[in-house]
C-alpha atoms as a PDB file:
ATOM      1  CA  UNK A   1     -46.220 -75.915  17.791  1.00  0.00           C
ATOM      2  CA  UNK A   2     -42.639 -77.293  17.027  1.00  0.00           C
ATOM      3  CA  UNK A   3     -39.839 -75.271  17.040  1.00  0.00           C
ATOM      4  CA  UNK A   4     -37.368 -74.749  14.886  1.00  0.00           C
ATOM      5  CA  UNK A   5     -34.750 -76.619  17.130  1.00  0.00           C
ATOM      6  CA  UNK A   6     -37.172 -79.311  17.817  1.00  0.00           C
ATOM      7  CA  UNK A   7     -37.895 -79.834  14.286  1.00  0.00           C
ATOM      8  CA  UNK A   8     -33.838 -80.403  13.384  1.00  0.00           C
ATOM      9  CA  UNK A   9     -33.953 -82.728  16.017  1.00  0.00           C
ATOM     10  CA  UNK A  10     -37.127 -85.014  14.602  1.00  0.00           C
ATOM     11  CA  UNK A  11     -35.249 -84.506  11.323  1.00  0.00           C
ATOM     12  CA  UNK A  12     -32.204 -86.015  12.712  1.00  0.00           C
ATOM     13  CA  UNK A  13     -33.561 -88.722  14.142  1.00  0.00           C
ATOM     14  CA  UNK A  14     -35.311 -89.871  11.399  1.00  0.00           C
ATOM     15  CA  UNK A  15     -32.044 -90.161   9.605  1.00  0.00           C
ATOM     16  CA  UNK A  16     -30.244 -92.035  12.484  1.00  0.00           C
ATOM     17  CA  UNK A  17     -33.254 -94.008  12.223  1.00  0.00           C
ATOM     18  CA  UNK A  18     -32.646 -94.871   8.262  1.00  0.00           C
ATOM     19  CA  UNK A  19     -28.859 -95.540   8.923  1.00  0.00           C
ATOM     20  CA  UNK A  20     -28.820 -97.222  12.309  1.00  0.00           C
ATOM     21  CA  UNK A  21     -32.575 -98.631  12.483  1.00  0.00           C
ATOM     22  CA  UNK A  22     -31.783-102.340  11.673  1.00  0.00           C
ATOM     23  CA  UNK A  23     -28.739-102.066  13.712  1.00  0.00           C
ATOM     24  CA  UNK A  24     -29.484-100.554  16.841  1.00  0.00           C
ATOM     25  CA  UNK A  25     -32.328-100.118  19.343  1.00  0.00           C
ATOM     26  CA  UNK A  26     -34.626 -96.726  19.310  1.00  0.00           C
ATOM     27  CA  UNK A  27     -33.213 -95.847  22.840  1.00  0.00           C
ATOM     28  CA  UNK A  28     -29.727 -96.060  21.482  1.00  0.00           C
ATOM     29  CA  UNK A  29     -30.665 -94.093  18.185  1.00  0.00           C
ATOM     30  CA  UNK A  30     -32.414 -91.154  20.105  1.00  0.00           C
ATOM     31  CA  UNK A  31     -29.252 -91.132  22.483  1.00  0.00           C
ATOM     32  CA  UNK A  32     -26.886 -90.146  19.707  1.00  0.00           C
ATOM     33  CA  UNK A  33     -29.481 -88.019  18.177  1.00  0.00           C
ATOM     34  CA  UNK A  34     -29.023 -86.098  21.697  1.00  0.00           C
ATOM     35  CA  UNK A  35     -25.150 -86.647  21.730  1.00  0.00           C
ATOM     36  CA  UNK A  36     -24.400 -85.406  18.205  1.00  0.00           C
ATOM     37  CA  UNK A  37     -27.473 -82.370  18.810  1.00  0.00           C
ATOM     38  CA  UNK A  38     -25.071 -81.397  22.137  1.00  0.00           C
ATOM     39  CA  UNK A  39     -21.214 -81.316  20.128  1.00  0.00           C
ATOM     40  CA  UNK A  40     -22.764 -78.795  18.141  1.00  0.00           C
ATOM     41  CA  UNK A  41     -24.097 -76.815  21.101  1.00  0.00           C
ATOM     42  CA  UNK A  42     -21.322 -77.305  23.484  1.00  0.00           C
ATOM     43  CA  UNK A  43     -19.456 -77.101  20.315  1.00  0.00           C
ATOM     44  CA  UNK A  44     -16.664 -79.206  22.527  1.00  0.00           C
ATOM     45  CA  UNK A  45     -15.897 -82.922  22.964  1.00  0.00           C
ATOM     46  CA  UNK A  46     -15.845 -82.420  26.664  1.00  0.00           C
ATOM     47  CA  UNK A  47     -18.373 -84.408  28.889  1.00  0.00           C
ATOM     48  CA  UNK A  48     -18.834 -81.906  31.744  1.00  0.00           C
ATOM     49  CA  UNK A  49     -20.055 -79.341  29.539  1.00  0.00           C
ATOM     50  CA  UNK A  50     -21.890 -81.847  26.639  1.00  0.00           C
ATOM     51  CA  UNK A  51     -24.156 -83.329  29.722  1.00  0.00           C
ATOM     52  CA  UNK A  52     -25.797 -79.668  30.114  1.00  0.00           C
ATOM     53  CA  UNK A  53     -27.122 -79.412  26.938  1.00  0.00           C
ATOM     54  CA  UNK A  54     -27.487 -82.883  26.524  1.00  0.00           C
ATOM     55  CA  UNK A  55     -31.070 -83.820  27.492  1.00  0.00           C
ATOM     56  CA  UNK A  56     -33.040 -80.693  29.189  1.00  0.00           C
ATOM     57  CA  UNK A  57     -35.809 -83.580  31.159  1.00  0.00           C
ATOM     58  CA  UNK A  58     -33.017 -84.442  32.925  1.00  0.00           C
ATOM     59  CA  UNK A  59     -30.125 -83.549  35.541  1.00  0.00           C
ATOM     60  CA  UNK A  60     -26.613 -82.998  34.576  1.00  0.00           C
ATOM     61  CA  UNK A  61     -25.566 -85.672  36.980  1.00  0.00           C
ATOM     62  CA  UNK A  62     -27.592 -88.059  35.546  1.00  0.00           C
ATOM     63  CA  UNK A  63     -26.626 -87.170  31.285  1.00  0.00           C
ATOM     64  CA  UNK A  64     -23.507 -87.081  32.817  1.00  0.00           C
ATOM     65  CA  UNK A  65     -23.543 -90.949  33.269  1.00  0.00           C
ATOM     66  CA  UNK A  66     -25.059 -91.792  30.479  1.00  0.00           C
ATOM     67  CA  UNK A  67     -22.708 -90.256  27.892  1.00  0.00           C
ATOM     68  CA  UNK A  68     -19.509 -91.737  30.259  1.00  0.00           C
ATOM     69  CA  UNK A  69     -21.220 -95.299  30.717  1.00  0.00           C
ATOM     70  CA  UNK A  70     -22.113 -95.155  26.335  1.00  0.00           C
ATOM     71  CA  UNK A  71     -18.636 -93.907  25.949  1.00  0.00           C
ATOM     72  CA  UNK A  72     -16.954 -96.762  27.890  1.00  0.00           C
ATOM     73  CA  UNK A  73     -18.889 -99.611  27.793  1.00  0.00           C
ATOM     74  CA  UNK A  74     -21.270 -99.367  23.729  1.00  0.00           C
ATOM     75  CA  UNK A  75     -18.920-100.091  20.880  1.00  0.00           C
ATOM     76  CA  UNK A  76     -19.827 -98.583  17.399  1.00  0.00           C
ATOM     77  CA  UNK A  77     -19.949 -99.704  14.241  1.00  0.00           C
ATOM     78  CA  UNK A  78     -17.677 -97.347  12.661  1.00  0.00           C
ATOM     79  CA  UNK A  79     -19.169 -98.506   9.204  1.00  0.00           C
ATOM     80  CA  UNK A  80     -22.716 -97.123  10.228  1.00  0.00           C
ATOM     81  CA  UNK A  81     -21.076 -93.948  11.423  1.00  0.00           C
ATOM     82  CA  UNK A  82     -19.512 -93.711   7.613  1.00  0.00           C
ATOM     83  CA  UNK A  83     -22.671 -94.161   6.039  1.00  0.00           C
ATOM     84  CA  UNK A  84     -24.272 -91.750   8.615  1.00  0.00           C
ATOM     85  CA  UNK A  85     -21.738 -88.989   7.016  1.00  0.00           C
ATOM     86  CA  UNK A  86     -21.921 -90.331   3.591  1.00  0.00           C
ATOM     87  CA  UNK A  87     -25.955 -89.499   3.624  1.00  0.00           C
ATOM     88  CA  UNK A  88     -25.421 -86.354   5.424  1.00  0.00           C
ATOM     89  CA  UNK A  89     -23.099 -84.533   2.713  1.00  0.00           C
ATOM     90  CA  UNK A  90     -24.907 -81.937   0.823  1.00  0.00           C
ATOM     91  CA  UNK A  91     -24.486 -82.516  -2.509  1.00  0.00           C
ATOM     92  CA  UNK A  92     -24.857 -86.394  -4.482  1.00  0.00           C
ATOM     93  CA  UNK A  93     -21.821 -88.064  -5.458  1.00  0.00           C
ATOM     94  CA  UNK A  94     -19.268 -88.353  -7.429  1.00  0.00           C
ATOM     95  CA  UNK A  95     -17.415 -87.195  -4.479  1.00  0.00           C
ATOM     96  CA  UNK A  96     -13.329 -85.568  -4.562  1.00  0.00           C
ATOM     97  CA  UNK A  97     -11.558 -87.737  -2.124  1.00  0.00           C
ATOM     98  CA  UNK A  98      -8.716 -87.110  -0.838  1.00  0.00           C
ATOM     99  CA  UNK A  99      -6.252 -90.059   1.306  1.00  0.00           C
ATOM    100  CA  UNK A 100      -4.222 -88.094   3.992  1.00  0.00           C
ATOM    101  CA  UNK A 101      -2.357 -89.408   7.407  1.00  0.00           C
ATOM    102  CA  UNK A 102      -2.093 -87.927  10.323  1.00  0.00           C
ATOM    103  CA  UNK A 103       0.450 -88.175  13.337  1.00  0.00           C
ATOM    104  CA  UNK A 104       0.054 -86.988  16.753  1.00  0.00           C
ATOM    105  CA  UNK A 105       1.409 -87.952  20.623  1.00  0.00           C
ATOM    106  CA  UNK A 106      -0.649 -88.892  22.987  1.00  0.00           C
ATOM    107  CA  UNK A 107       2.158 -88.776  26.067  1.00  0.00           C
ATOM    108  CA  UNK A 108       4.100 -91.535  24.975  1.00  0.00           C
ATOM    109  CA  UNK A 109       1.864 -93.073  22.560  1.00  0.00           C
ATOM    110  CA  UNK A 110       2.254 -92.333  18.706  1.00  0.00           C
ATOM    111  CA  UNK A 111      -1.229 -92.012  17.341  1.00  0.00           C
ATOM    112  CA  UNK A 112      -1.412 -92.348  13.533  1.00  0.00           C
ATOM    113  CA  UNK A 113      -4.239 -92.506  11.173  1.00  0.00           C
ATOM    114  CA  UNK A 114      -4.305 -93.199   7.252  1.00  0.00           C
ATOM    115  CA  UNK A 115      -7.908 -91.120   6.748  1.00  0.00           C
ATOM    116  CA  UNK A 116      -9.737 -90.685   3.132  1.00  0.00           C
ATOM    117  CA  UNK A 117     -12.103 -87.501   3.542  1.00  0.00           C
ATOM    118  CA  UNK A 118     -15.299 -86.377   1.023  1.00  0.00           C
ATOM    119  CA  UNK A 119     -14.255 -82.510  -0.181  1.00  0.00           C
ATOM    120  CA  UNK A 120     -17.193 -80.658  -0.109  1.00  0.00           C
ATOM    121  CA  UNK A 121     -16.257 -76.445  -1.055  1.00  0.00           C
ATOM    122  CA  UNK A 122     -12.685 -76.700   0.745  1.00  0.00           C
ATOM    123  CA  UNK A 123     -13.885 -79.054   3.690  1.00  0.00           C
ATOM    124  CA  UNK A 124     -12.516 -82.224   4.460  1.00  0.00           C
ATOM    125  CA  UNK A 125     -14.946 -84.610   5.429  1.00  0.00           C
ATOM    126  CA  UNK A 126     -13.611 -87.478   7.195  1.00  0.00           C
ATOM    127  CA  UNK A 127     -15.463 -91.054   6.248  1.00  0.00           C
ATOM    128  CA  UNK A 128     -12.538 -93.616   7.442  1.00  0.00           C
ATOM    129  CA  UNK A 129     -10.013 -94.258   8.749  1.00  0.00           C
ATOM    130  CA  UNK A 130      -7.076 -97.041   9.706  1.00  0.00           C
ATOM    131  CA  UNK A 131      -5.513 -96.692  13.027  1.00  0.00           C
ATOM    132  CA  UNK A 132      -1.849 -97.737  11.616  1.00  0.00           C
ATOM    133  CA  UNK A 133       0.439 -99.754  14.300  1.00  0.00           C
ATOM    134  CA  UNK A 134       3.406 -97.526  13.907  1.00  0.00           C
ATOM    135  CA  UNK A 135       4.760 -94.407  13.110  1.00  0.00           C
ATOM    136  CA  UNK A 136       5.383 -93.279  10.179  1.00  0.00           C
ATOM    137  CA  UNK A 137       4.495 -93.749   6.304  1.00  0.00           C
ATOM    138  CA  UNK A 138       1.191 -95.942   5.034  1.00  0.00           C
ATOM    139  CA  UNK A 139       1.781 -99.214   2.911  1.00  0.00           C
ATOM    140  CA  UNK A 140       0.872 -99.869  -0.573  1.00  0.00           C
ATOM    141  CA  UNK A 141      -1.298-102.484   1.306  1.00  0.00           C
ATOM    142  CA  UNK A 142      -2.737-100.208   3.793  1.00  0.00           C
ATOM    143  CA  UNK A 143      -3.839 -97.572   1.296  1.00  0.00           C
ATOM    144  CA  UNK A 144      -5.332 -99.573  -0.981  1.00  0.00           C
ATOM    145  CA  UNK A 145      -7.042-101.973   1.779  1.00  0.00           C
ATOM    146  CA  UNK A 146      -8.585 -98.366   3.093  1.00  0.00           C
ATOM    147  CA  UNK A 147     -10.046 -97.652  -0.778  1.00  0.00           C
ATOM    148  CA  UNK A 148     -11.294-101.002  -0.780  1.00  0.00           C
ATOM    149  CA  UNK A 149     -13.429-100.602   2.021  1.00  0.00           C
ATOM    150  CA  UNK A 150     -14.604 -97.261   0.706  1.00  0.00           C
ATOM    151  CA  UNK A 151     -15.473 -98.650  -2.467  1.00  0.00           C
ATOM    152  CA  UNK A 152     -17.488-102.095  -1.116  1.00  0.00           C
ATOM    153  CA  UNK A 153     -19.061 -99.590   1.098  1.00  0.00           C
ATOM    154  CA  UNK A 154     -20.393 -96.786  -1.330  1.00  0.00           C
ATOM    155  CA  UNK A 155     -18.889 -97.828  -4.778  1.00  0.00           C
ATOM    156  CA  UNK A 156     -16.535 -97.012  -7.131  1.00  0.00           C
ATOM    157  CA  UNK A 157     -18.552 -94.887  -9.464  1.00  0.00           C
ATOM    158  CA  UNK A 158     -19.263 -92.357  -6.354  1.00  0.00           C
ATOM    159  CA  UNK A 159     -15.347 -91.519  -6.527  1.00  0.00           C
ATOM    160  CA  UNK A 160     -14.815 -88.339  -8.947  1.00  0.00           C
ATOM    161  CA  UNK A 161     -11.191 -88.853  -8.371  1.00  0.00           C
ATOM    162  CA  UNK A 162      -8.515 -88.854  -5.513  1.00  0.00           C
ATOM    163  CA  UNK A 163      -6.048 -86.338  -4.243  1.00  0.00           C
ATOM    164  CA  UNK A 164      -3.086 -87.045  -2.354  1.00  0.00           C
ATOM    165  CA  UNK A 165       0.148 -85.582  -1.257  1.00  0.00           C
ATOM    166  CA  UNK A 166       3.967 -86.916  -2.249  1.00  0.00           C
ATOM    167  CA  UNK A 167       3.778 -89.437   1.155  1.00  0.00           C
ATOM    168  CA  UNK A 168       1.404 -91.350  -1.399  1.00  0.00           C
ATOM    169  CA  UNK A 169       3.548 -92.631  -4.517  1.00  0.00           C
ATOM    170  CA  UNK A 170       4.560 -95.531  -5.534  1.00  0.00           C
ATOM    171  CA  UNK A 171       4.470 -98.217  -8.209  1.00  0.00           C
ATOM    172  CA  UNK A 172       2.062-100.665  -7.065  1.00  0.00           C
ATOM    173  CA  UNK A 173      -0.113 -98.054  -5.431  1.00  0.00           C
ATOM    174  CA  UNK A 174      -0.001 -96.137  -8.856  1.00  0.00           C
ATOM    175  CA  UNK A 175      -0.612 -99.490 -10.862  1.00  0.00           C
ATOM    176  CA  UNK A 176      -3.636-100.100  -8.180  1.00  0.00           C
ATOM    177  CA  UNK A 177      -5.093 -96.713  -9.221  1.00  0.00           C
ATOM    178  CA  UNK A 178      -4.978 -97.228 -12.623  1.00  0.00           C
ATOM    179  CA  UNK A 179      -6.131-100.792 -12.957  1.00  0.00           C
ATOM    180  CA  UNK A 180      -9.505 -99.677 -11.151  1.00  0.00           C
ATOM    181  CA  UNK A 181      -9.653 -96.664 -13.353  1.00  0.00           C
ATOM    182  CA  UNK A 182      -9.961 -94.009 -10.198  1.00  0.00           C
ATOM    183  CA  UNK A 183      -8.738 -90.476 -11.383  1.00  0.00           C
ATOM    184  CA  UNK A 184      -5.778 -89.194  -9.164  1.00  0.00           C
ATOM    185  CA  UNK A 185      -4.075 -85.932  -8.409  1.00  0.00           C
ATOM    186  CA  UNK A 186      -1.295 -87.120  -6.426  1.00  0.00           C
ATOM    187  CA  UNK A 187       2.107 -84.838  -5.962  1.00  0.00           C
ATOM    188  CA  UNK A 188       5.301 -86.159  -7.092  1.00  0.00           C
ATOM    189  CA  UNK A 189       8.701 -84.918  -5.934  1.00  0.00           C
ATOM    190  CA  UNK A 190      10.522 -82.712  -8.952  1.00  0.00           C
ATOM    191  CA  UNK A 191      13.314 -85.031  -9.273  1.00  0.00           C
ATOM    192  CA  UNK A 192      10.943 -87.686 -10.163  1.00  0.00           C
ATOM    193  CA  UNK A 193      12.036 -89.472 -13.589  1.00  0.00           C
ATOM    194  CA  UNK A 194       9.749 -89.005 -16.582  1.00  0.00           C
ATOM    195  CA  UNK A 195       9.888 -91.311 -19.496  1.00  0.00           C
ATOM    196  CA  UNK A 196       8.469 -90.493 -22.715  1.00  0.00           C
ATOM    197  CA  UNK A 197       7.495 -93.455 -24.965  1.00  0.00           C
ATOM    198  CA  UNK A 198       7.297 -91.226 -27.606  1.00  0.00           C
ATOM    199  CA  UNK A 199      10.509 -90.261 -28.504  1.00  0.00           C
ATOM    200  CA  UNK A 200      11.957 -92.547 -25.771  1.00  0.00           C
ATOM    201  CA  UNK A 201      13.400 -90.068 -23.990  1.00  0.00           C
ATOM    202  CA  UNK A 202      13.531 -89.921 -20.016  1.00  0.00           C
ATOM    203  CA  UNK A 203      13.149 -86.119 -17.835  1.00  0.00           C
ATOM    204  CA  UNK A 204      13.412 -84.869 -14.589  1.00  0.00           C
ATOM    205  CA  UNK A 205      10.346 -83.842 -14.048  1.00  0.00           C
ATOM    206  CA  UNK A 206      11.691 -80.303 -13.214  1.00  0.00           C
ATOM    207  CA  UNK A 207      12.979 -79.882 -16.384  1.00  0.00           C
ATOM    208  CA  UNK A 208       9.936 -80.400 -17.880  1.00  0.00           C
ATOM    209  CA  UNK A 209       8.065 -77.329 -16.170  1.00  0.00           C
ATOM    210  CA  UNK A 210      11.260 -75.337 -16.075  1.00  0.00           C
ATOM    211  CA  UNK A 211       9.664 -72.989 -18.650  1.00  0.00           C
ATOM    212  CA  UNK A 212       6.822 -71.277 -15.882  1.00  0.00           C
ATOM    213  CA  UNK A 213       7.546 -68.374 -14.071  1.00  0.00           C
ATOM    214  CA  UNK A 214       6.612 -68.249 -11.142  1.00  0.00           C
ATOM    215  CA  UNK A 215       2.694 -68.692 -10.099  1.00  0.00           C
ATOM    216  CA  UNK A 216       2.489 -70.126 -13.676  1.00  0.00           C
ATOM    217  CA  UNK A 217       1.078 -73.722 -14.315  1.00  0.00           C
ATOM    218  CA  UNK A 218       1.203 -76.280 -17.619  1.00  0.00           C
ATOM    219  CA  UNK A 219       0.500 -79.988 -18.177  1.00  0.00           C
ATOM    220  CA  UNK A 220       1.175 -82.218 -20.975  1.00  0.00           C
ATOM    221  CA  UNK A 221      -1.242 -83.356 -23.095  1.00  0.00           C
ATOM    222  CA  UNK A 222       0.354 -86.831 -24.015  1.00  0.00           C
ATOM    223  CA  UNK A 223       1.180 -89.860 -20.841  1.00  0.00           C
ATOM    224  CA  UNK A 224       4.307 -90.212 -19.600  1.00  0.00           C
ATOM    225  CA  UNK A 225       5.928 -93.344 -17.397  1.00  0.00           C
ATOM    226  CA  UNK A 226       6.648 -93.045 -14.234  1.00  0.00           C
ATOM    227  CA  UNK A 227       8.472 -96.355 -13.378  1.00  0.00           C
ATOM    228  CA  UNK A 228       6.601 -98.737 -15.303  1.00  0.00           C
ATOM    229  CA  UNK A 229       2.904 -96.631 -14.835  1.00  0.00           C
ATOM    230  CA  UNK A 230       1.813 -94.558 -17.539  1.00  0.00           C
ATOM    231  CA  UNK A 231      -0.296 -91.127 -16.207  1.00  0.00           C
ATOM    232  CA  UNK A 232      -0.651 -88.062 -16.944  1.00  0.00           C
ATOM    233  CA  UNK A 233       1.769 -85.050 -15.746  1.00  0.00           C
ATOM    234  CA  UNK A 234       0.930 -81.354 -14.578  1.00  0.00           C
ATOM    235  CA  UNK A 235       3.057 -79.060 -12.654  1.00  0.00           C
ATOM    236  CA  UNK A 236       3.186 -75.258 -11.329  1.00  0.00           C
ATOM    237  CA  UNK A 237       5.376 -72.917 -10.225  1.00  0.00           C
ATOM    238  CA  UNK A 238       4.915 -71.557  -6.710  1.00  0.00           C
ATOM    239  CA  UNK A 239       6.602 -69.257  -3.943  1.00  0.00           C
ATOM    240  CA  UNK A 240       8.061 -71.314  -1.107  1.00  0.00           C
ATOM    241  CA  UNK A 241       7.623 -69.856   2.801  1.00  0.00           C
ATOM    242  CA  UNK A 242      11.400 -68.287   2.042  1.00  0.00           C
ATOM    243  CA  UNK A 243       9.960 -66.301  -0.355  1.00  0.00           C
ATOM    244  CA  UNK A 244      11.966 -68.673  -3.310  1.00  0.00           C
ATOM    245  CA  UNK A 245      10.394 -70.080  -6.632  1.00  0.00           C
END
């Protein structure tokens, strides 16, 4: 009789055989099977400690090897590993995405990633990402290479929309958005300029919330332009860390 463990295991495996089957040989399948089933006992990314809960037939020594000679010498398709995730999530798409970078040191190297993530109930699912070759701010080109790639991968119906911080503005990014219809939430900075085609009038976007009180929202019901993109505006009114509205 199979155990519970065993059973999430056989489970597993069947789906790393549906992702990776046409891709990658049944010893190399079951091997991550056994890699990703130790992270989440070891619940660390460290080899020592993955290789003794890695495969219980064998010694340490010898899962040792394995994982460092897979590690250093098997290159991934980092596509496969995306659609691994993508059929993992529990719940069917359209999925909240949300474009973020990231920026670390590694000794003297700057590390820095342009990442779009799946939300799924406040988690952040990474799906792919773009190694950038500097430090600093994404491109217009880089961001919207990074969508493309999401979309030829799992479509542009599966996006309910995006969500983005004020890093990720401008014009051509904006026009991007709109010309392939994706839905965006993306922060703007308060002194943006609003321009009203309505009564041709142009705002600080400031002014135009400066009715909330504090932990108060609004939006506007009618587009505004921001540079030559027309979208819609919401804002809110929030405590900063000082304490200040």
């Amino acid at each position: 009789m199979t155990t519970k463990v065993e059973s999430k295991i056989s489970i597993l495996n069947d789906t790393l055989i549906s992702i990776f089957g046409k891709s990658l040989n049944l010893a190399r399948i079951k091997f991550i099977g056994l890699f990703i089933t130790a992270l989440c006992s070891a619940q660390t990314v460290c080899f020592e400690k993955l290789a003794i809960y890695f495969d219980h037939t064998a010694k340490v020594d010898s899962s040792l090897r394995r994982i460092q000679r897979f590690i250093s010498e098997f290159k991934l398709d980092l596509d496969l590993i995306a659609k691994l995730i993508y059929s993992l999530l529990p719940h069917d798409p359209p999925y909240s995405l949300a474009m973020d970078r990231t920026n670390w040191k590694f000794g003297q190297t700057n590390i820095n990633f342009l990442v779009i993530a799946i939300v799924y109930d406040g988690v952040a699912f990474p799906i792919l990402f773009k190694l950038l070759p500097k430090f600093g701010n994404s491109s217009t080109k880089e961001r919207i290479n990074l969508m493309n790639h999401y979309i030829n991968l799992f479509g542009k119906d599966s996006i309910k929309f995006l969500l983005a911080d004020r890093e990720f503005i401008g014009e051509q990014w904006m026009k991007y958005l709109n010309t392939n219809k994706i839905k965006y939430h993306v922060r703007i900075r308060n002194n943006f300029i609003a321009f009203n085609k309505k009564n041709q009038r142009k705002y600080n976007v400031s002014r135009l919330f400066s009715h909330l009180k504090c932990n108060q929202s609004d939006y506007y019901r009618h587009a505004f332009y921001i540079g030559k993109q027309k979208c819609f505006i919401s804002g809110s009114l929030a405590k900063s860390k000082e304490g200040k509205p």
